[in-house]
C-alpha atoms as a PDB file:
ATOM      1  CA  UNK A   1       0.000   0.000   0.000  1.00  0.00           C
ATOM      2  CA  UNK A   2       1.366   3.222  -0.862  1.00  0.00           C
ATOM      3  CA  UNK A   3       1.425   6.536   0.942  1.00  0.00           C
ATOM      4  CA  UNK A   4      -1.224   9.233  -0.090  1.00  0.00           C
ATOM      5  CA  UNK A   5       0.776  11.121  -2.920  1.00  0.00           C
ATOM      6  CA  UNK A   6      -0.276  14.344  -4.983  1.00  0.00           C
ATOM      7  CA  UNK A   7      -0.736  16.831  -1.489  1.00  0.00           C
ATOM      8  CA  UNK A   8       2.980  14.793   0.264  1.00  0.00           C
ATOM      9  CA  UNK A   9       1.459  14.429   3.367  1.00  0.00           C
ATOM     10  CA  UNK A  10       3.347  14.768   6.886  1.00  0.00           C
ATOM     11  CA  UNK A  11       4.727  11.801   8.997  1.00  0.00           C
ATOM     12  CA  UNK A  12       1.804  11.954  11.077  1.00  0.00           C
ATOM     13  CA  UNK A  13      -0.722  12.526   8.048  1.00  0.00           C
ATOM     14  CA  UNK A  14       1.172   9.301   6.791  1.00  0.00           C
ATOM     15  CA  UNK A  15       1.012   7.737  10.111  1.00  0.00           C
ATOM     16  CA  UNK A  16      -2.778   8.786  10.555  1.00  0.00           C
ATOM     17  CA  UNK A  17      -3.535   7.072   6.695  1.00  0.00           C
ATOM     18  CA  UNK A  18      -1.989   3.762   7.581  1.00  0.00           C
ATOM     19  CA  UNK A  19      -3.457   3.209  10.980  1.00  0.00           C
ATOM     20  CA  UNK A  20      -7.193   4.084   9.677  1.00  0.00           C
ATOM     21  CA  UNK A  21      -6.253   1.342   6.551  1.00  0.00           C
ATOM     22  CA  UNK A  22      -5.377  -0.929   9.125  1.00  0.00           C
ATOM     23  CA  UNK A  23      -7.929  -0.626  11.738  1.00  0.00           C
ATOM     24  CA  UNK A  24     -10.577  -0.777   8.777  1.00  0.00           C
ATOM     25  CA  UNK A  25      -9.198  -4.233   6.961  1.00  0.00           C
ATOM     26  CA  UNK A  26      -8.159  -7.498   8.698  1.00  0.00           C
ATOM     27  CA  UNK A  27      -5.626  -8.238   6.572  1.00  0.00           C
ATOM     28  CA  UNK A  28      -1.734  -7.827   6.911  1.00  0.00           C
ATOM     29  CA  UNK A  29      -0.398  -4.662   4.913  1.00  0.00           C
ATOM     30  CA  UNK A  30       2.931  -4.035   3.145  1.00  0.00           C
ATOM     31  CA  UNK A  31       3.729  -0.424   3.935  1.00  0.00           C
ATOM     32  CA  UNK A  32       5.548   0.630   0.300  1.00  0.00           C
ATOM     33  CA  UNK A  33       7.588   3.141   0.841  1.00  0.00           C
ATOM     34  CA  UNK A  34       8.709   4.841  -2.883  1.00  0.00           C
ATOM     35  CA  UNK A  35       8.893   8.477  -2.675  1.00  0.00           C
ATOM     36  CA  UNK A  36       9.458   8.726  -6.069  1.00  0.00           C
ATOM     37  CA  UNK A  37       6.540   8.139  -7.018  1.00  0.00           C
ATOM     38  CA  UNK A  38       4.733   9.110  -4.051  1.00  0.00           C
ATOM     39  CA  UNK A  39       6.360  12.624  -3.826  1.00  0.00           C
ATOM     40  CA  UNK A  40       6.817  11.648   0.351  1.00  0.00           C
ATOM     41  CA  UNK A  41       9.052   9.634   2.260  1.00  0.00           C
ATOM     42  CA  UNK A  42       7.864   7.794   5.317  1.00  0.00           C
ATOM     43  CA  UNK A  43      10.697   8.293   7.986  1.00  0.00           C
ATOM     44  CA  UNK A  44      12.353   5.232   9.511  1.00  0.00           C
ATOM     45  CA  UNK A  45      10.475   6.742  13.083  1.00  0.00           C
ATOM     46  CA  UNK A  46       7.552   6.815  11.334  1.00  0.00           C
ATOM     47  CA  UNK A  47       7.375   2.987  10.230  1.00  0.00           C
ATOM     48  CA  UNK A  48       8.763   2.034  13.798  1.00  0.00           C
ATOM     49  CA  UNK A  49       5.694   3.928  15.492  1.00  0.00           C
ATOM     50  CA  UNK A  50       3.534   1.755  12.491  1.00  0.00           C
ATOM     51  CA  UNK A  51       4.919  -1.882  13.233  1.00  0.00           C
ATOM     52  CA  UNK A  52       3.348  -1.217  17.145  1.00  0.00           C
ATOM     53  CA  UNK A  53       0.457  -1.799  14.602  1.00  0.00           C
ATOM     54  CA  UNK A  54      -1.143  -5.505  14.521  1.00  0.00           C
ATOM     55  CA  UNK A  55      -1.108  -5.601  10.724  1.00  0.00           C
ATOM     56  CA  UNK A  56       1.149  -3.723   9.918  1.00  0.00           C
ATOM     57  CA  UNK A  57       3.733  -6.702   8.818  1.00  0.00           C
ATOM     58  CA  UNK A  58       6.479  -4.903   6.537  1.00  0.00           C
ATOM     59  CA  UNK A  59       7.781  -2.647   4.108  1.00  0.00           C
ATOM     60  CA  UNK A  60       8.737  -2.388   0.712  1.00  0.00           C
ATOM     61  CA  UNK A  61      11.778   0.210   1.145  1.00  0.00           C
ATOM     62  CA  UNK A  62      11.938   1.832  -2.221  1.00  0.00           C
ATOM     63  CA  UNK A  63      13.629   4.673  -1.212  1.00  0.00           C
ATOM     64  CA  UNK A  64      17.394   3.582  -2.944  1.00  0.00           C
ATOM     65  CA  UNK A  65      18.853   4.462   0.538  1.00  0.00           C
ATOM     66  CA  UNK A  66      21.039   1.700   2.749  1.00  0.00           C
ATOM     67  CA  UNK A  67      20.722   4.318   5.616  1.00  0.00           C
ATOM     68  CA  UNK A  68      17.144   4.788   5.301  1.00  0.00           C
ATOM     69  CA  UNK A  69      16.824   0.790   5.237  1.00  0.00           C
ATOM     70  CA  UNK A  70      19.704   0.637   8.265  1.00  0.00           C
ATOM     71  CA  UNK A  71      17.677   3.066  10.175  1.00  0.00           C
ATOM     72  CA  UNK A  72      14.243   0.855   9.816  1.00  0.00           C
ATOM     73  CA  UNK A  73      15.765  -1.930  10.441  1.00  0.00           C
ATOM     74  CA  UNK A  74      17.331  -0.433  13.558  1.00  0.00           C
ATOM     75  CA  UNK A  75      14.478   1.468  15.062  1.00  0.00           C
ATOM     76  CA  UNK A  76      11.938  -1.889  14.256  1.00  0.00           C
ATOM     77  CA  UNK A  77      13.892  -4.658  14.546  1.00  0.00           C
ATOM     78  CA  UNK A  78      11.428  -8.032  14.305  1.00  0.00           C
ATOM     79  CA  UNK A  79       8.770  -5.963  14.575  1.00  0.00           C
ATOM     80  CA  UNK A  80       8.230  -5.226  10.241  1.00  0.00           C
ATOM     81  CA  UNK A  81       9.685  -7.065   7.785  1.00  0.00           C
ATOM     82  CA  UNK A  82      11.652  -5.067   5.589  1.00  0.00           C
ATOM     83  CA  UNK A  83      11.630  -5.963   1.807  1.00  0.00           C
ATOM     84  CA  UNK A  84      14.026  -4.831  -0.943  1.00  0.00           C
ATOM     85  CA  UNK A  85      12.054  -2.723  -3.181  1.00  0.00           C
ATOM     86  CA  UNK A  86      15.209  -1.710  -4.981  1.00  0.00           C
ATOM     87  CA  UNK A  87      16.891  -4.736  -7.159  1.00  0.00           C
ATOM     88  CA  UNK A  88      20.290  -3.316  -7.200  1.00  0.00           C
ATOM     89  CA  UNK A  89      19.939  -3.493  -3.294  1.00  0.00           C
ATOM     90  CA  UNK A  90      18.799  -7.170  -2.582  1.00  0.00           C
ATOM     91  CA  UNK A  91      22.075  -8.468  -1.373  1.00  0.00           C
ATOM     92  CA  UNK A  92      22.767  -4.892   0.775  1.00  0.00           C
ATOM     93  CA  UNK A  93      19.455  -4.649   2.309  1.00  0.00           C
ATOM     94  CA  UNK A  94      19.078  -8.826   3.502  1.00  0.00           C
ATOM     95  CA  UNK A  95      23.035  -8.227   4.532  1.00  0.00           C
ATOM     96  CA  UNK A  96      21.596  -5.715   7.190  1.00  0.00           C
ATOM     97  CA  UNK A  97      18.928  -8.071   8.002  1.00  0.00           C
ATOM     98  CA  UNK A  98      16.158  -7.359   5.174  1.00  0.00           C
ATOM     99  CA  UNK A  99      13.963 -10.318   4.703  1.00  0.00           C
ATOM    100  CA  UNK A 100      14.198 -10.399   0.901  1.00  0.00           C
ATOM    101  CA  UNK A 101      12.649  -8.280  -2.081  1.00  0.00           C
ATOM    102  CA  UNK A 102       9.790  -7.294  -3.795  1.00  0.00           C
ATOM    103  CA  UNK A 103      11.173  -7.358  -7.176  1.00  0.00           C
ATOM    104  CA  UNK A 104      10.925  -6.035 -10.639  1.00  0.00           C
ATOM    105  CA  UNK A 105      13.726  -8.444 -12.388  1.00  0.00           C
ATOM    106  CA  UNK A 106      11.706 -11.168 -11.129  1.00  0.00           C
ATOM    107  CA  UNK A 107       9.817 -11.244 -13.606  1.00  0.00           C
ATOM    108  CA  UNK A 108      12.346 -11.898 -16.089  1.00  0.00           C
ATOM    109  CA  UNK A 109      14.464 -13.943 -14.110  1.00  0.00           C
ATOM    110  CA  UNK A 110      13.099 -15.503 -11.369  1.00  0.00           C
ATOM    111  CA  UNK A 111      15.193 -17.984 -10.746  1.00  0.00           C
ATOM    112  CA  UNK A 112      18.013 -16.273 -10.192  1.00  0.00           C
ATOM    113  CA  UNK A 113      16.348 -13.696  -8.135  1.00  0.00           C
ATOM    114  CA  UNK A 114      15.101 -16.535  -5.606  1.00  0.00           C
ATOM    115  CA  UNK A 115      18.621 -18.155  -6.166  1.00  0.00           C
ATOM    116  CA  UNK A 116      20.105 -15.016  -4.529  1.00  0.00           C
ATOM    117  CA  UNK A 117      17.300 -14.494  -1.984  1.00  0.00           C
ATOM    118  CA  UNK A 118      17.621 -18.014  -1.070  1.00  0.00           C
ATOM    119  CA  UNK A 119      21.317 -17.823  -0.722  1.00  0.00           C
ATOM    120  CA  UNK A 120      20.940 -14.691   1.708  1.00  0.00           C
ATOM    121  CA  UNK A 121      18.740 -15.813   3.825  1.00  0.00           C
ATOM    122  CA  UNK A 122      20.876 -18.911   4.214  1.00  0.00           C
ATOM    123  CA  UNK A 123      23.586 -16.900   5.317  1.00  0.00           C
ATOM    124  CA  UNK A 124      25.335 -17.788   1.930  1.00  0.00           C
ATOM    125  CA  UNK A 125      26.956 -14.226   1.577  1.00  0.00           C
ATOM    126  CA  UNK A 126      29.575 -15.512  -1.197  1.00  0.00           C
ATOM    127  CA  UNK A 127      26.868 -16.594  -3.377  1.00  0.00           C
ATOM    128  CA  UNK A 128      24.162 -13.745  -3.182  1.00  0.00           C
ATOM    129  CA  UNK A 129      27.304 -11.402  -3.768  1.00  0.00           C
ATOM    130  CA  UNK A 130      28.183 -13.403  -6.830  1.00  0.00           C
ATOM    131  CA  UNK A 131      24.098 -13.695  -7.902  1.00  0.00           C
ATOM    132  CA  UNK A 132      23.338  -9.822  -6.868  1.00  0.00           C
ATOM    133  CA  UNK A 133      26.553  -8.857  -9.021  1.00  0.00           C
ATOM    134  CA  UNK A 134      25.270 -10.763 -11.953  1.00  0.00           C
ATOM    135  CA  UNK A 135      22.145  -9.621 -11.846  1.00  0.00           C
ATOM    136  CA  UNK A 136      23.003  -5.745 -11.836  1.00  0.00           C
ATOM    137  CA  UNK A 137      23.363  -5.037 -15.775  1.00  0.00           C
ATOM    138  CA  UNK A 138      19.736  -7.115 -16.633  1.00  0.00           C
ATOM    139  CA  UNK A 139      18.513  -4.736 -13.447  1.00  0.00           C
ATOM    140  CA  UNK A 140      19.495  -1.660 -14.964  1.00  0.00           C
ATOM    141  CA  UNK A 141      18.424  -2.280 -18.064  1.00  0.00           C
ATOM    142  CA  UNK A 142      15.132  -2.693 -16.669  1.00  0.00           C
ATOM    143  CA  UNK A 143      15.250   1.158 -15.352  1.00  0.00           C
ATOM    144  CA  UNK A 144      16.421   2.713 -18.090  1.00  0.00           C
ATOM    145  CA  UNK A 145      12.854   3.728 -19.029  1.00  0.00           C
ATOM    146  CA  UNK A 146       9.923   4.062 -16.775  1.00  0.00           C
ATOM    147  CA  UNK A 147       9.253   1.000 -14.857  1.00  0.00           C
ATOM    148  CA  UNK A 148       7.099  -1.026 -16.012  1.00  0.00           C
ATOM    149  CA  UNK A 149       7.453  -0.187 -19.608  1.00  0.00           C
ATOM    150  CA  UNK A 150      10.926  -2.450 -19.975  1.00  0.00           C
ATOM    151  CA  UNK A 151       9.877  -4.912 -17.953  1.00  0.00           C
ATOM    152  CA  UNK A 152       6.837  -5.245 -20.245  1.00  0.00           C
ATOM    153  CA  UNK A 153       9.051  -5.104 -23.489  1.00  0.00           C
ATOM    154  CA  UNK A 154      11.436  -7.877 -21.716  1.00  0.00           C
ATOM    155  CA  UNK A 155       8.347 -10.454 -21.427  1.00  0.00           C
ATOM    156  CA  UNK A 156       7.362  -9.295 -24.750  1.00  0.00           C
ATOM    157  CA  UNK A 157      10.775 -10.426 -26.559  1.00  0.00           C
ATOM    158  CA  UNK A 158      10.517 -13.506 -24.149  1.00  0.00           C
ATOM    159  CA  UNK A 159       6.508 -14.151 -25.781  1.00  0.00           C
ATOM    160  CA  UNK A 160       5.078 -14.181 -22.271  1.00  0.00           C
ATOM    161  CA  UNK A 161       2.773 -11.267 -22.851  1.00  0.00           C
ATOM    162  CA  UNK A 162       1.643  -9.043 -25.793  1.00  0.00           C
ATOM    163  CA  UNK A 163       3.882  -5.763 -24.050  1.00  0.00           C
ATOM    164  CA  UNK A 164       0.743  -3.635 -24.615  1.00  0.00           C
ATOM    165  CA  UNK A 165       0.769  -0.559 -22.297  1.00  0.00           C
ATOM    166  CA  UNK A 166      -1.953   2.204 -21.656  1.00  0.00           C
ATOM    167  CA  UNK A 167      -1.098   5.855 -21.981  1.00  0.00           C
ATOM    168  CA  UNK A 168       0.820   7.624 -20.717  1.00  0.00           C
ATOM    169  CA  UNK A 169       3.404   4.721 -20.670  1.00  0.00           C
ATOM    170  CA  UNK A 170       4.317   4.653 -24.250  1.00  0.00           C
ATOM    171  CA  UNK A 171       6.389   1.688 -26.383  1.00  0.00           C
ATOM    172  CA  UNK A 172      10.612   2.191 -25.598  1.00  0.00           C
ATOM    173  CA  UNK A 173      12.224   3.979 -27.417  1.00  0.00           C
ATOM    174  CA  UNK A 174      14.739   2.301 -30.339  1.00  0.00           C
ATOM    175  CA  UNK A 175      18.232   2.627 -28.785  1.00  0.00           C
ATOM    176  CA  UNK A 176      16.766   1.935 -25.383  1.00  0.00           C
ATOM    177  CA  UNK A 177      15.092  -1.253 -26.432  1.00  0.00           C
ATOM    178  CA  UNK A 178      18.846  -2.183 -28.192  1.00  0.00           C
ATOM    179  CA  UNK A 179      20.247  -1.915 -24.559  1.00  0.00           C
ATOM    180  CA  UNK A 180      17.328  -4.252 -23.186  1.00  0.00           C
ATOM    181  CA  UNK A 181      17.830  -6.464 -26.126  1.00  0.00           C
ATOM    182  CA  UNK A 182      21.880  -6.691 -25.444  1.00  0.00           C
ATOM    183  CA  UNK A 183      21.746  -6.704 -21.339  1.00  0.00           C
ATOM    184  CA  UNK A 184      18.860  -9.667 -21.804  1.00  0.00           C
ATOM    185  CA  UNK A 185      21.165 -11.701 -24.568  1.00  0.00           C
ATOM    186  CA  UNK A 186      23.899 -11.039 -22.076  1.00  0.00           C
ATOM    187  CA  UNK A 187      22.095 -12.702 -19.651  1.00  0.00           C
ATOM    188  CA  UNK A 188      20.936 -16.126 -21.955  1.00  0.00           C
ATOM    189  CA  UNK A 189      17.860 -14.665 -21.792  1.00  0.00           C
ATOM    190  CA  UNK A 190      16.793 -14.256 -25.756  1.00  0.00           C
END
């Protein structure tokens, strides 16, 4: 669940928005915290004071920040899971004690992206180094237009979907879609 964007709302307008969502629902909620897109940034004090609440059960830290992600894992310890939501970061953020990643790359690789969880959160560091350094080039590609328009044009050249899009999100451009094209044959992917 993201944070209220458009008006950036203040930690405890942010705080105030979560804790209604949870009192109203009886499910468990991933706070996702992308200020990017969200124009806010919820404050490693402000997701400690929201794991005190019952369903409140992690975060997807989006923010591209180790600190940030050293700080909530700090402040909150067991008390919220705290997810990779950058893929350049998997390795970093389960290193500090992240419990592993809501992921784009995924998508197009999946094994190796549960290869490298798997290997962090069995405390094989060698290996998720090795995995999370392989992966970087395929993950950047996947960036280097607004997410998820790549990512859509990578399962397109892999025929798992049709890579339509609605507008705004509009096809790659040429020379980006090269670099897709060359980071994904890099990869044995096409």
């Amino acid at each position: 669940m993201i944070s209220p964007y458009y008006n950036r709302p203040t930690q405890e307008g942010i705080y105030q928005h979560y804790k209604k969502v949870a009192g109203e629902v009886g499910i468990p909620i991933i706070v996702y915290n992308i200020p990017g897109r969200t124009g806010s940034k919820i404050e490693p004090e402000t997701l400690a004071r929201l794991a005190e609440i019952k369903n409140i059960a992690g975060v997807k830290e989006a923010t591209g920040s180790v600190d940030q992600a050293i700080d909530v894992i700090r402040l909150c310890g067991d008390r919220l899971a705290v997810y990779s939501g950058e893929d350049s970061l998997i390795f970093s953020l389960m290193a500090l004690g992240g419990k592993g990643v809501i992921s784009t790359v995924a998508n197009v690789a999946p094994k190796e992206t549960a290869e490298l969880t798997t290997a962090c959160l069995m405390g094989n560091w060698e290996k998720g180094r090795e995995l999370q350094l392989q992966l970087i080039p395929l993950v950047r590609s996947l960036f280097i237009e607004t997410n998820p328009i790549p990512v859509k044009t990578a399962l397109s050249l892999m025929g798992k979907c049709h890579g339509d899009l609605r507008l705004p999100l509009t096809p790659m451009a040429e020379n980006n879609q090269s670099k897709l094209k060359q980071a994904m044959r890099d990869f044995g992917l096409l």
